[in-house]
C-alpha atoms as a PDB file:
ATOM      1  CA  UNK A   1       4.414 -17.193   4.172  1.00  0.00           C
ATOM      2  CA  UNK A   2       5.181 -18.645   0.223  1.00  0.00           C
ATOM      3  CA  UNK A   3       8.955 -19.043   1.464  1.00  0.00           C
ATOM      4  CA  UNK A   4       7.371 -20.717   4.579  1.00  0.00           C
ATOM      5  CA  UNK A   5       5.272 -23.294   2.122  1.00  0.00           C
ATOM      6  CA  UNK A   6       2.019 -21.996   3.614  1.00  0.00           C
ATOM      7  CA  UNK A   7       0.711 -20.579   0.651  1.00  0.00           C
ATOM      8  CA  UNK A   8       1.339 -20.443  -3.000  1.00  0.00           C
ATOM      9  CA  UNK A   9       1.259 -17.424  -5.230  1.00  0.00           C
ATOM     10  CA  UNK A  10      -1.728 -18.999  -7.708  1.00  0.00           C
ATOM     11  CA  UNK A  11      -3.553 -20.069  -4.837  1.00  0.00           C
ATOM     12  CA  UNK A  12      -7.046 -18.422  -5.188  1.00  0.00           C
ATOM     13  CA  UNK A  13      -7.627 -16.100  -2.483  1.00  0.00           C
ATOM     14  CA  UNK A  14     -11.046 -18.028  -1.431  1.00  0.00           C
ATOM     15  CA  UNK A  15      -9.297 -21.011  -0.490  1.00  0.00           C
ATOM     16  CA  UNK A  16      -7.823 -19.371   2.634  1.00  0.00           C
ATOM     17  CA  UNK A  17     -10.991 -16.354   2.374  1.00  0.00           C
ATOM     18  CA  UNK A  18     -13.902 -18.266   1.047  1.00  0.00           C
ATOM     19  CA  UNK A  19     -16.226 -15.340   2.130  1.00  0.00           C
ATOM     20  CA  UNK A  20     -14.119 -13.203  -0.636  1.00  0.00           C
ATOM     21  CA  UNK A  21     -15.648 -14.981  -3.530  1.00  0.00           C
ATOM     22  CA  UNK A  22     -18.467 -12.685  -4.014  1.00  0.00           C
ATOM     23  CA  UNK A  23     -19.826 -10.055  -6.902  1.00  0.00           C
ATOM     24  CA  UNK A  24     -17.038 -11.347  -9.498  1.00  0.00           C
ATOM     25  CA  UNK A  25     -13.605 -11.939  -7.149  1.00  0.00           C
ATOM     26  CA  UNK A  26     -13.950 -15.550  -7.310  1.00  0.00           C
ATOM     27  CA  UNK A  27     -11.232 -16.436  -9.753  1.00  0.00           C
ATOM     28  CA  UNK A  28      -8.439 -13.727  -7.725  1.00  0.00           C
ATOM     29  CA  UNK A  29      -5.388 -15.131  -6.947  1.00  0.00           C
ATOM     30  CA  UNK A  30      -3.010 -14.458  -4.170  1.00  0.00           C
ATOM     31  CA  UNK A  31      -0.350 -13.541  -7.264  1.00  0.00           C
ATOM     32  CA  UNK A  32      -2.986 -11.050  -8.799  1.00  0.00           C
ATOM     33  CA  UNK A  33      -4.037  -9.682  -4.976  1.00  0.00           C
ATOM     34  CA  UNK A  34      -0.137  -8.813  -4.987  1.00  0.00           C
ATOM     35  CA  UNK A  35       0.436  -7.417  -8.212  1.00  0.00           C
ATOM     36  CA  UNK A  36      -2.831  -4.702  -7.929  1.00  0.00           C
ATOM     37  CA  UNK A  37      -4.706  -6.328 -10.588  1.00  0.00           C
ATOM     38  CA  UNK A  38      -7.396  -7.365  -8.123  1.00  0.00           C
ATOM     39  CA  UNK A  39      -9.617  -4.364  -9.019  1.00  0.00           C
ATOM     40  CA  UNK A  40      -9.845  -3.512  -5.565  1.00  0.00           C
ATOM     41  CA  UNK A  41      -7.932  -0.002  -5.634  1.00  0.00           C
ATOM     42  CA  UNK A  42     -11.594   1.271  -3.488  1.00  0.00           C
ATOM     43  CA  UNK A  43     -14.386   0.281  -2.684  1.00  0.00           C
ATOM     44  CA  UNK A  44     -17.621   1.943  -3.143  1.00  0.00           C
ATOM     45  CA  UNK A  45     -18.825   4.262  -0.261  1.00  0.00           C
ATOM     46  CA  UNK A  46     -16.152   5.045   2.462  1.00  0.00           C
ATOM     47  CA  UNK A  47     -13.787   3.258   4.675  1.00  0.00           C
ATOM     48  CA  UNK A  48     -13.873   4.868   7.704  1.00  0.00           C
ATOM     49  CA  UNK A  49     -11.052   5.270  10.886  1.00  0.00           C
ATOM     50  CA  UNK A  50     -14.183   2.983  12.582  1.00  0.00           C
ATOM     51  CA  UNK A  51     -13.790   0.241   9.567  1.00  0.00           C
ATOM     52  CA  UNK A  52      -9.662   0.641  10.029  1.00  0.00           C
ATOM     53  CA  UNK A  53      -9.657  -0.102  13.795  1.00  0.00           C
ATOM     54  CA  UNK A  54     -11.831  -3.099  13.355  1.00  0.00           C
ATOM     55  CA  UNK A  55     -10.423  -6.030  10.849  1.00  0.00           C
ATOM     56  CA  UNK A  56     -13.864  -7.962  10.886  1.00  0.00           C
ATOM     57  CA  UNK A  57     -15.810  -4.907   9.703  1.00  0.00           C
ATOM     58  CA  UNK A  58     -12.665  -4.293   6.776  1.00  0.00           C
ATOM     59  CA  UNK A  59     -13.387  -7.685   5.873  1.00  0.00           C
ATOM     60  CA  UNK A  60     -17.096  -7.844   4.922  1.00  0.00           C
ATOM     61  CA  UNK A  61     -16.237  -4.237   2.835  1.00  0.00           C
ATOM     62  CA  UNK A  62     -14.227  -5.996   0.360  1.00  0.00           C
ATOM     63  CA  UNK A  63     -16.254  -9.218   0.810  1.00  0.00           C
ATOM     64  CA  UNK A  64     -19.163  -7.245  -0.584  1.00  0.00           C
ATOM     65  CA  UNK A  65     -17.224  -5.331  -3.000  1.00  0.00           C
ATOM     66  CA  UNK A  66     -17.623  -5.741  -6.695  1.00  0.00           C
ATOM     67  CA  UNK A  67     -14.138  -4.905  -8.614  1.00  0.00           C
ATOM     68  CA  UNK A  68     -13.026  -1.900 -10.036  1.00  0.00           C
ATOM     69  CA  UNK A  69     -12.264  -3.487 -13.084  1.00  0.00           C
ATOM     70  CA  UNK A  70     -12.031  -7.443 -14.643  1.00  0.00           C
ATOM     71  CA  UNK A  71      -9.422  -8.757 -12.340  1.00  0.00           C
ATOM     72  CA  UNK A  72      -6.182  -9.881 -14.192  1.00  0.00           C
ATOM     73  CA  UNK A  73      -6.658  -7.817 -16.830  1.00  0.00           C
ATOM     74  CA  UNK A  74      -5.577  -4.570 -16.108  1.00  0.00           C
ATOM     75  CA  UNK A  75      -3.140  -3.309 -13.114  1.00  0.00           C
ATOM     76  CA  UNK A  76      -4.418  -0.276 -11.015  1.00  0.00           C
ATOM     77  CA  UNK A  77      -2.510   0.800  -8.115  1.00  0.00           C
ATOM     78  CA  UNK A  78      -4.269  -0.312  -4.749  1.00  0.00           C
ATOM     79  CA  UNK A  79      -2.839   3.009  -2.597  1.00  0.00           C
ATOM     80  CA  UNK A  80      -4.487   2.193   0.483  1.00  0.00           C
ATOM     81  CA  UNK A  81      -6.759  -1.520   0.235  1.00  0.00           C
ATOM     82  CA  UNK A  82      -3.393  -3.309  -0.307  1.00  0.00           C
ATOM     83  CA  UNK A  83      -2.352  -3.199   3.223  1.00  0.00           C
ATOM     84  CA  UNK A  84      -5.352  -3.807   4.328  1.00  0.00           C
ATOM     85  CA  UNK A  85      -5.736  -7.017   2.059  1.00  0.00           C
ATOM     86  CA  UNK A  86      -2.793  -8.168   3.058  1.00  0.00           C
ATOM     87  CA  UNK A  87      -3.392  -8.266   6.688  1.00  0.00           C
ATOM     88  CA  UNK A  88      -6.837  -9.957   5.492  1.00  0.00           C
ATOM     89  CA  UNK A  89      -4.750 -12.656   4.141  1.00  0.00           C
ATOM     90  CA  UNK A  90      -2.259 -13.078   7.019  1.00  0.00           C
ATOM     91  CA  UNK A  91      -5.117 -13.135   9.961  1.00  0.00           C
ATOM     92  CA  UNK A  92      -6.704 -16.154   7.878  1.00  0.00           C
ATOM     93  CA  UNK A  93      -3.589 -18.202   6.642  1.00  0.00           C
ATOM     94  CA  UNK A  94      -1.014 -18.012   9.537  1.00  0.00           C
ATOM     95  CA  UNK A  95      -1.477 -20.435  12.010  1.00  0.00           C
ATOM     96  CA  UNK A  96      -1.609 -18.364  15.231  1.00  0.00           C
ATOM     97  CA  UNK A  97      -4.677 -16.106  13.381  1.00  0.00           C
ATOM     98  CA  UNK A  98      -2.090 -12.736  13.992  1.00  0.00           C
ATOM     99  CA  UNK A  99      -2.317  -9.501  12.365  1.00  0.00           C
ATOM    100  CA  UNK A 100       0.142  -8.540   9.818  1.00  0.00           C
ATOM    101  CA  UNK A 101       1.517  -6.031  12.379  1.00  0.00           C
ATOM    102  CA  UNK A 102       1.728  -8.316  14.984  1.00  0.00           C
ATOM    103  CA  UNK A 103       3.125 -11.227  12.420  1.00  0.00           C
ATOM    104  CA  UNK A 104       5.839  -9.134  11.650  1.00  0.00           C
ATOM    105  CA  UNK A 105       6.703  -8.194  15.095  1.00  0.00           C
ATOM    106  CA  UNK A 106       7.037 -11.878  16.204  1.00  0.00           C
ATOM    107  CA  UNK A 107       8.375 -13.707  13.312  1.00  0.00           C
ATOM    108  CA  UNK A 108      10.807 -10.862  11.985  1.00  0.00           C
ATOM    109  CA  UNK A 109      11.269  -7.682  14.058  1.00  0.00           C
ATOM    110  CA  UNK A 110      12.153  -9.405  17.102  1.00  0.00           C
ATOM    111  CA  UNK A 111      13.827 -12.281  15.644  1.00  0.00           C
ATOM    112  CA  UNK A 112      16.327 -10.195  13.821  1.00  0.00           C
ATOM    113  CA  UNK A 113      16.175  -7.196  16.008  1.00  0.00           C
ATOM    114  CA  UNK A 114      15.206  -4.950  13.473  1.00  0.00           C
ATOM    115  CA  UNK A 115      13.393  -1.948  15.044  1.00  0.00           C
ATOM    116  CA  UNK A 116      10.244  -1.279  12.741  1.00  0.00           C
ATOM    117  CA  UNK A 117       6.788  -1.214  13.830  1.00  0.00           C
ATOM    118  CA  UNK A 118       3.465  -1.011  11.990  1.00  0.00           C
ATOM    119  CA  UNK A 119       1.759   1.231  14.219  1.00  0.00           C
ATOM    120  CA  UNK A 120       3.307   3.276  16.931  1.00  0.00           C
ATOM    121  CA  UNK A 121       2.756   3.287  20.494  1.00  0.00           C
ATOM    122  CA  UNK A 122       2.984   6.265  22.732  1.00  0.00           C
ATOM    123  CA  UNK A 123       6.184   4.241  24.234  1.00  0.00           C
ATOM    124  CA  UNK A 124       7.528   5.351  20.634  1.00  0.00           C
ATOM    125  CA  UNK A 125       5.877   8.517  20.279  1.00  0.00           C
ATOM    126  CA  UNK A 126       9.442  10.166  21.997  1.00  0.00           C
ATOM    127  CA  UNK A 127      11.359   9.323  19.072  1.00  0.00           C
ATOM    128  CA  UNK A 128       9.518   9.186  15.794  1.00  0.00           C
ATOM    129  CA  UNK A 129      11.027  12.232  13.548  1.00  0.00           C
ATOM    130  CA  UNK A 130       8.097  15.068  13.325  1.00  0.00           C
ATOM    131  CA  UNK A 131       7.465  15.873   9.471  1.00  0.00           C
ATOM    132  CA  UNK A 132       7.390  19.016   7.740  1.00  0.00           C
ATOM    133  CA  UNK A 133       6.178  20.669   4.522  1.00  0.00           C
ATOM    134  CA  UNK A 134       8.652  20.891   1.918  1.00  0.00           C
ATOM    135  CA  UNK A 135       9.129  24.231   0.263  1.00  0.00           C
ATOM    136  CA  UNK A 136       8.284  25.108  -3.358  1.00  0.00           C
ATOM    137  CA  UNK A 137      11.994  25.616  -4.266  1.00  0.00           C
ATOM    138  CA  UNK A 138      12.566  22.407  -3.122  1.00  0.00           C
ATOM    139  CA  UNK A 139       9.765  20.765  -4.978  1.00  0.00           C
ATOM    140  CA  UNK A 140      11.120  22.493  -8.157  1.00  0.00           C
ATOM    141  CA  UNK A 141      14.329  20.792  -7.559  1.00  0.00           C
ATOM    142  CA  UNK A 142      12.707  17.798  -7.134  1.00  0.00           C
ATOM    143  CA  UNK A 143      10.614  18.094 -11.259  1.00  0.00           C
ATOM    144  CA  UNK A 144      13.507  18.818 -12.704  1.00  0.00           C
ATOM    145  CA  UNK A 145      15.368  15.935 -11.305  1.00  0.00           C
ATOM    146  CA  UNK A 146      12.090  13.671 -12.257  1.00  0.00           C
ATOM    147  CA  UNK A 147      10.442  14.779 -14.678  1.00  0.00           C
ATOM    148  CA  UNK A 148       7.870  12.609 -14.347  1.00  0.00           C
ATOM    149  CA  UNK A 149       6.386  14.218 -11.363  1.00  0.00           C
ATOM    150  CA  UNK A 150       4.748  16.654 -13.684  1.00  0.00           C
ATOM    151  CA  UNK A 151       2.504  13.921 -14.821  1.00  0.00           C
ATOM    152  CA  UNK A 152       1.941  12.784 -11.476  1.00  0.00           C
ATOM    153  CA  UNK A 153       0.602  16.595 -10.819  1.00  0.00           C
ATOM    154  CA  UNK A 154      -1.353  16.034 -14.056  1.00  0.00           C
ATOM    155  CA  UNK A 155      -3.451  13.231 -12.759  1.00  0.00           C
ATOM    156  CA  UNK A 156      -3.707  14.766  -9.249  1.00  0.00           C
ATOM    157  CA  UNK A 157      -5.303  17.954 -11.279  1.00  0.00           C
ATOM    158  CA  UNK A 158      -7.711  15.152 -13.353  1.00  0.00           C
ATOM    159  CA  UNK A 159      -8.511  13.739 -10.152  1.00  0.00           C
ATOM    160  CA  UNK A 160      -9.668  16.717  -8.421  1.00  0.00           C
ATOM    161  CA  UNK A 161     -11.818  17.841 -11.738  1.00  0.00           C
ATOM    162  CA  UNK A 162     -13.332  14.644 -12.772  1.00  0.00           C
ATOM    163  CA  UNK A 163     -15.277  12.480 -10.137  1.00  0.00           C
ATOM    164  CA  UNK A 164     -14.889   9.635 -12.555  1.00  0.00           C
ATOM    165  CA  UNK A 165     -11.105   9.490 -12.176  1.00  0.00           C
ATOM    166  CA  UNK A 166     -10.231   6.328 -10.935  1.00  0.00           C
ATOM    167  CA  UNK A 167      -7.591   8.037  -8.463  1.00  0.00           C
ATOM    168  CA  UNK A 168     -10.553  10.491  -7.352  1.00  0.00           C
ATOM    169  CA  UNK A 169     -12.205   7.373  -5.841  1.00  0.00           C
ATOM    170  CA  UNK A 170      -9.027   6.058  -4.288  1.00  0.00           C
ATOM    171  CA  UNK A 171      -8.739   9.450  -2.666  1.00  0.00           C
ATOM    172  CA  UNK A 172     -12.476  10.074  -1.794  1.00  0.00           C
ATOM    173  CA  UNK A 173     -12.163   6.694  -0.429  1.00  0.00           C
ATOM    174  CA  UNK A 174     -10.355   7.308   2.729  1.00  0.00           C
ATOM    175  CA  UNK A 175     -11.220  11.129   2.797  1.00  0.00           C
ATOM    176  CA  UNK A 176     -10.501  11.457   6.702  1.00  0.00           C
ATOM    177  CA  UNK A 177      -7.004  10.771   6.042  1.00  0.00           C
ATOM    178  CA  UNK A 178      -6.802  14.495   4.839  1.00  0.00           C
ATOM    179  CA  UNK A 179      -7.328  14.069   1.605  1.00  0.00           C
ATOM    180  CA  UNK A 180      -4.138  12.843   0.786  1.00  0.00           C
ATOM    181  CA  UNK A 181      -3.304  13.376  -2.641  1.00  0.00           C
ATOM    182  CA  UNK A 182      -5.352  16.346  -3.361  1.00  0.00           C
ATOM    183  CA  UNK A 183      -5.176  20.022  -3.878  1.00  0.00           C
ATOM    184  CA  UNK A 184      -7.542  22.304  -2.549  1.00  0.00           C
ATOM    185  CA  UNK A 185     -10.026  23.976  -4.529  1.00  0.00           C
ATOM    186  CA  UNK A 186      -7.742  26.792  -5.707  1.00  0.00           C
ATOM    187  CA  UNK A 187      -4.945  24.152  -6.739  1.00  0.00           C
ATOM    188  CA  UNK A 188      -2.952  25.322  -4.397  1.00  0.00           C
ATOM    189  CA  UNK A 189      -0.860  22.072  -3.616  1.00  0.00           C
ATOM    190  CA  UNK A 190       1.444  23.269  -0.587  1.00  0.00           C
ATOM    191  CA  UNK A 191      -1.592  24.263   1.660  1.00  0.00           C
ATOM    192  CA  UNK A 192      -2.853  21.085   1.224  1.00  0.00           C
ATOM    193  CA  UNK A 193       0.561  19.288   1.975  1.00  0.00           C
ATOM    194  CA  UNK A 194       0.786  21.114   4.944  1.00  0.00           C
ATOM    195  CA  UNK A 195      -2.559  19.955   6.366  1.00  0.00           C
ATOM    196  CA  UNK A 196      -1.476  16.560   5.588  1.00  0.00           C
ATOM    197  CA  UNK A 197       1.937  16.416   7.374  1.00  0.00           C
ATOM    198  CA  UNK A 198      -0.380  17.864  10.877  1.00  0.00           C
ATOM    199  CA  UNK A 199      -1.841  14.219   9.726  1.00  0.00           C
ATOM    200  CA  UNK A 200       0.985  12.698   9.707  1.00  0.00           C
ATOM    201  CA  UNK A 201       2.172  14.057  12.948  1.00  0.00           C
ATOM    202  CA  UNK A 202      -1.122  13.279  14.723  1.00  0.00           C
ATOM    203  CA  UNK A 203      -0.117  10.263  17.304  1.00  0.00           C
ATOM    204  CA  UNK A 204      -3.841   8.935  17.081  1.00  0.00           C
ATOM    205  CA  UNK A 205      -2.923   8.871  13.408  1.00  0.00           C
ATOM    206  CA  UNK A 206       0.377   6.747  13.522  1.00  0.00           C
ATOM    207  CA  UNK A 207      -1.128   4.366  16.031  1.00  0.00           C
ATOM    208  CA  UNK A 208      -3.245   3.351  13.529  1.00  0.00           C
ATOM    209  CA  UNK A 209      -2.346  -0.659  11.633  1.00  0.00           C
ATOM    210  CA  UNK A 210      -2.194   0.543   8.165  1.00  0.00           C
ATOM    211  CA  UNK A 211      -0.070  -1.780   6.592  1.00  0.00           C
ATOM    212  CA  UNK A 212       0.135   1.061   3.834  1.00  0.00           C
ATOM    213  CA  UNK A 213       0.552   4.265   5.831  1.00  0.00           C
ATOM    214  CA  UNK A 214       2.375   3.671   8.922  1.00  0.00           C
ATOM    215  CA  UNK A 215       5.182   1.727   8.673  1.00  0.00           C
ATOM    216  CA  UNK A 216       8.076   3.303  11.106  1.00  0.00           C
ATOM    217  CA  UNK A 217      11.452   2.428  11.071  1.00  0.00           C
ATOM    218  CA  UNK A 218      15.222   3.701  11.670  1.00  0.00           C
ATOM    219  CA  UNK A 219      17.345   4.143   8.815  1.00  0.00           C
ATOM    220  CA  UNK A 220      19.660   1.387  10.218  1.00  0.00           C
ATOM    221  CA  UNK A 221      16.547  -1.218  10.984  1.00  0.00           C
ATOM    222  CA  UNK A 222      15.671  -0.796   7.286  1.00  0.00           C
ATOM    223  CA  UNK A 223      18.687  -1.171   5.628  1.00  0.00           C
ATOM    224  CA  UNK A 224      19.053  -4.131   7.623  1.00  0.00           C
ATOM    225  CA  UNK A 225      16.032  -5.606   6.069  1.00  0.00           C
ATOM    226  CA  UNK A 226      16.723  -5.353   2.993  1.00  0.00           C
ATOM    227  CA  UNK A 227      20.250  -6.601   3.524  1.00  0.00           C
ATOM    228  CA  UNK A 228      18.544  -9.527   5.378  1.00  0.00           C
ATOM    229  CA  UNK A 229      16.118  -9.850   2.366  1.00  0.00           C
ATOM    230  CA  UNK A 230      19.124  -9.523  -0.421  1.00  0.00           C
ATOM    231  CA  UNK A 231      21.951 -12.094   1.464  1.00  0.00           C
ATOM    232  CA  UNK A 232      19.483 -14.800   1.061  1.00  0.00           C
ATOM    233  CA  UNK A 233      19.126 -14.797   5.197  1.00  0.00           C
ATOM    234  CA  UNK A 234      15.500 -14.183   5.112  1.00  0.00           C
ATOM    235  CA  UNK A 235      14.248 -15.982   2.580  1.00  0.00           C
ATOM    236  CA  UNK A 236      14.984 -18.745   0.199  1.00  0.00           C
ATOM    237  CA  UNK A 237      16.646 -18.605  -2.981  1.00  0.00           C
ATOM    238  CA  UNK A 238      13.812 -19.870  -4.909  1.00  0.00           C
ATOM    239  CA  UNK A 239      11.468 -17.157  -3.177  1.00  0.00           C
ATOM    240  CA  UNK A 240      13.748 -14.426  -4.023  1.00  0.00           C
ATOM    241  CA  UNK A 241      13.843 -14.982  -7.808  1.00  0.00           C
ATOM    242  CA  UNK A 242       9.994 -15.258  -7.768  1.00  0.00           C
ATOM    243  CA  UNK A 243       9.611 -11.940  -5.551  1.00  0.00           C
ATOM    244  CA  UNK A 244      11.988 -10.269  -8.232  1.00  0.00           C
ATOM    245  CA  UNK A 245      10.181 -11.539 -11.199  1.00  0.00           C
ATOM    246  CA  UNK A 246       7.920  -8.951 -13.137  1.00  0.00           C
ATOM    247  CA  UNK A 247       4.146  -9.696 -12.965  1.00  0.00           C
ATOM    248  CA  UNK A 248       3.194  -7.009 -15.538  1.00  0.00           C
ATOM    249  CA  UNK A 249       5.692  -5.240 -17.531  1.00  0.00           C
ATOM    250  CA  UNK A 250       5.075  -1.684 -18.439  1.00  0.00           C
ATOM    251  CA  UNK A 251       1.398  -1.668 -18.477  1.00  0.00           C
ATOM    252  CA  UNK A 252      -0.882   1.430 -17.785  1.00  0.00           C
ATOM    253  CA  UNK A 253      -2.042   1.983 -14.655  1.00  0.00           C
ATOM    254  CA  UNK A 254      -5.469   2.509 -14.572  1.00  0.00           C
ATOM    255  CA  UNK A 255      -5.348   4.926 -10.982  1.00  0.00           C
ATOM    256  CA  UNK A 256      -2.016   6.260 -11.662  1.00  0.00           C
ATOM    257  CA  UNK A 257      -2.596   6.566 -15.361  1.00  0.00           C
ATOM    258  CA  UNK A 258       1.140   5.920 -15.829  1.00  0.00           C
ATOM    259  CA  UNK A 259       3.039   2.919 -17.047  1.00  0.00           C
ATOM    260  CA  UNK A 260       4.126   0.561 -14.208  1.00  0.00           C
ATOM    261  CA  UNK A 261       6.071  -2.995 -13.765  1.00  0.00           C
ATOM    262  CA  UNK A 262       4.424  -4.157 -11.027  1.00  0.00           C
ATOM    263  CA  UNK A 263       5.328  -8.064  -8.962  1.00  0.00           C
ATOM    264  CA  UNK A 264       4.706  -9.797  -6.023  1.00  0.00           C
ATOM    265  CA  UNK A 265       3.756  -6.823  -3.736  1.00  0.00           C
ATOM    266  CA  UNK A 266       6.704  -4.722  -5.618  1.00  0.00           C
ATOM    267  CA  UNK A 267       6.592  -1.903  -8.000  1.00  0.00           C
ATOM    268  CA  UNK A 268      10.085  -2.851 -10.197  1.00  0.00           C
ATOM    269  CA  UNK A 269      11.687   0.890 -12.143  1.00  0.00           C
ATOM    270  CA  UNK A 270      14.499   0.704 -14.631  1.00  0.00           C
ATOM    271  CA  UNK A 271      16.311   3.500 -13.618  1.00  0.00           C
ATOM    272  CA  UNK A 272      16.194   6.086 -10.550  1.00  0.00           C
ATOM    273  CA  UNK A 273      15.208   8.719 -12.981  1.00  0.00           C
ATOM    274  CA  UNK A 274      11.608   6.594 -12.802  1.00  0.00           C
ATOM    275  CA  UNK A 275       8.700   7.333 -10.326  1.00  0.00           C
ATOM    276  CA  UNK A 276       8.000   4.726  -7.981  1.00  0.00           C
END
């Protein structure tokens, strides 16, 4: 939509979601939104499936939402809400008033014949790969190839412990999704894994719009849009160097509790060795 000139990245969010300008949000920008420094990684209470399958009741949750933290001052992964605000932003600034799902469909998918869908029909059901739970030999493989995971266990351990944990209220925010990221109360990660991937399997589940969550694709449909994306075919040169610019440069994030580069809806690493 910025390559299409209908928006610009400092453009405040109110002037295309005036309603959003409440309880300290009124000086958010669409570049901020992007970069998770909205301080909008939950909101209090609970988003329901109810509040997922209906975009007018997701909008007055973070229209009444105070943030997290002083927005555009720290960085704090959004998980889940980013999705969500993006398809916000997309029903109120493209013309036609469509869904991010349904935006992507018509102006990209189809276009370019690239076969990914955000949310699944049953007409797809057939031929989306079933997941399973990986063993713990193969999850030792994967720490000592990245390091880093341990860390990541870390905080899932913090968040479990202390309520206050700002990932613990990411999770606890969209607790019907199976808990997620947690371990159950014995620590015991690969029980928990296991419950989620029945999640993940459940067709009710992958129906679902979640801009963040259920994104399918074939290997070939996304290489092709990032080759799309990368030739310059999709999108103008000028877009491209802002998407690949660096909004915040190693800076802790709050919900991750781990350094992060973060950009316009991108999380940049310097190496592969690097969590993403």
């Amino acid at each position: 939509m910025v390559d299409r000139g209908l928006v610009k990245y400092e453009d405040l969010v109110t002037k295309y979601w005036p309603e959003f300008g409440q309880n300290g949000k009124e000086t958010i920008t669409i570049d901020q939104l992007l970069a998770h420094q909205a301080g909008l990684a939950f909101v209090d209470g609970k988003i329901e499936e109810a509040d997922v399958k209906d975009w007018t009741r997701m909008s007055k949750l973070f229209e009444q939402q105070k943030p997290n933290w002083t927005p555009g001052e720290c960085v704090g992964y959004h998980a889940m809400t980013i999705g969500w605000l993006y398809d916000q932003l997309v029903r109120r600034i493209d013309p036609k008033k469509r869904s991010l799902s349904t935006f992507f469909k018509e102006e990209i998918a189809i276009p370019y014949d690239i076969e990914l869908v955000i949310g699944a029909g049953a007409e797809l059901e057939h031929r989306i790969a079933r997941l399973s739970a990986s063993n713990k030999i193969t999850a030792l493989r994967e720490i000592v190839q990245y390091p880093i995971i341990l860390r990541m266990v870390w905080n899932l351990i913090a968040a479990q412990t202390y309520s206050y944990n700002l990932l613990s209220k990411v999770a606890h925010n969209v607790a019907w999704l199976g808990n997620v990221i947690f371990f159950n109360q014995n620590f015991e990660y690969f029980q928990t894994e296991f419950q989620n991937v029945l999640l993940l399997n459940n067709p009710d589940f992958r129906s679902l719009e979640m801009p963040s969550a259920t994104g399918m694709s074939t290997a070939r449909a996304l290489a092709k849009l990032h080759s799309l994306v990368t030739s310059g075919k999709l999108l103008k040169p000028s877009t491209m160097q802002r998407i690949t610019s660096p909004v915040v440069v190693d800076q802790l994030d709050l919900v991750l509790n781990i350094p992060e580069t973060k950009g316009k809806g991108f999380i940049f690493t310097k190496n592969i060795k690097v969590f993403t």
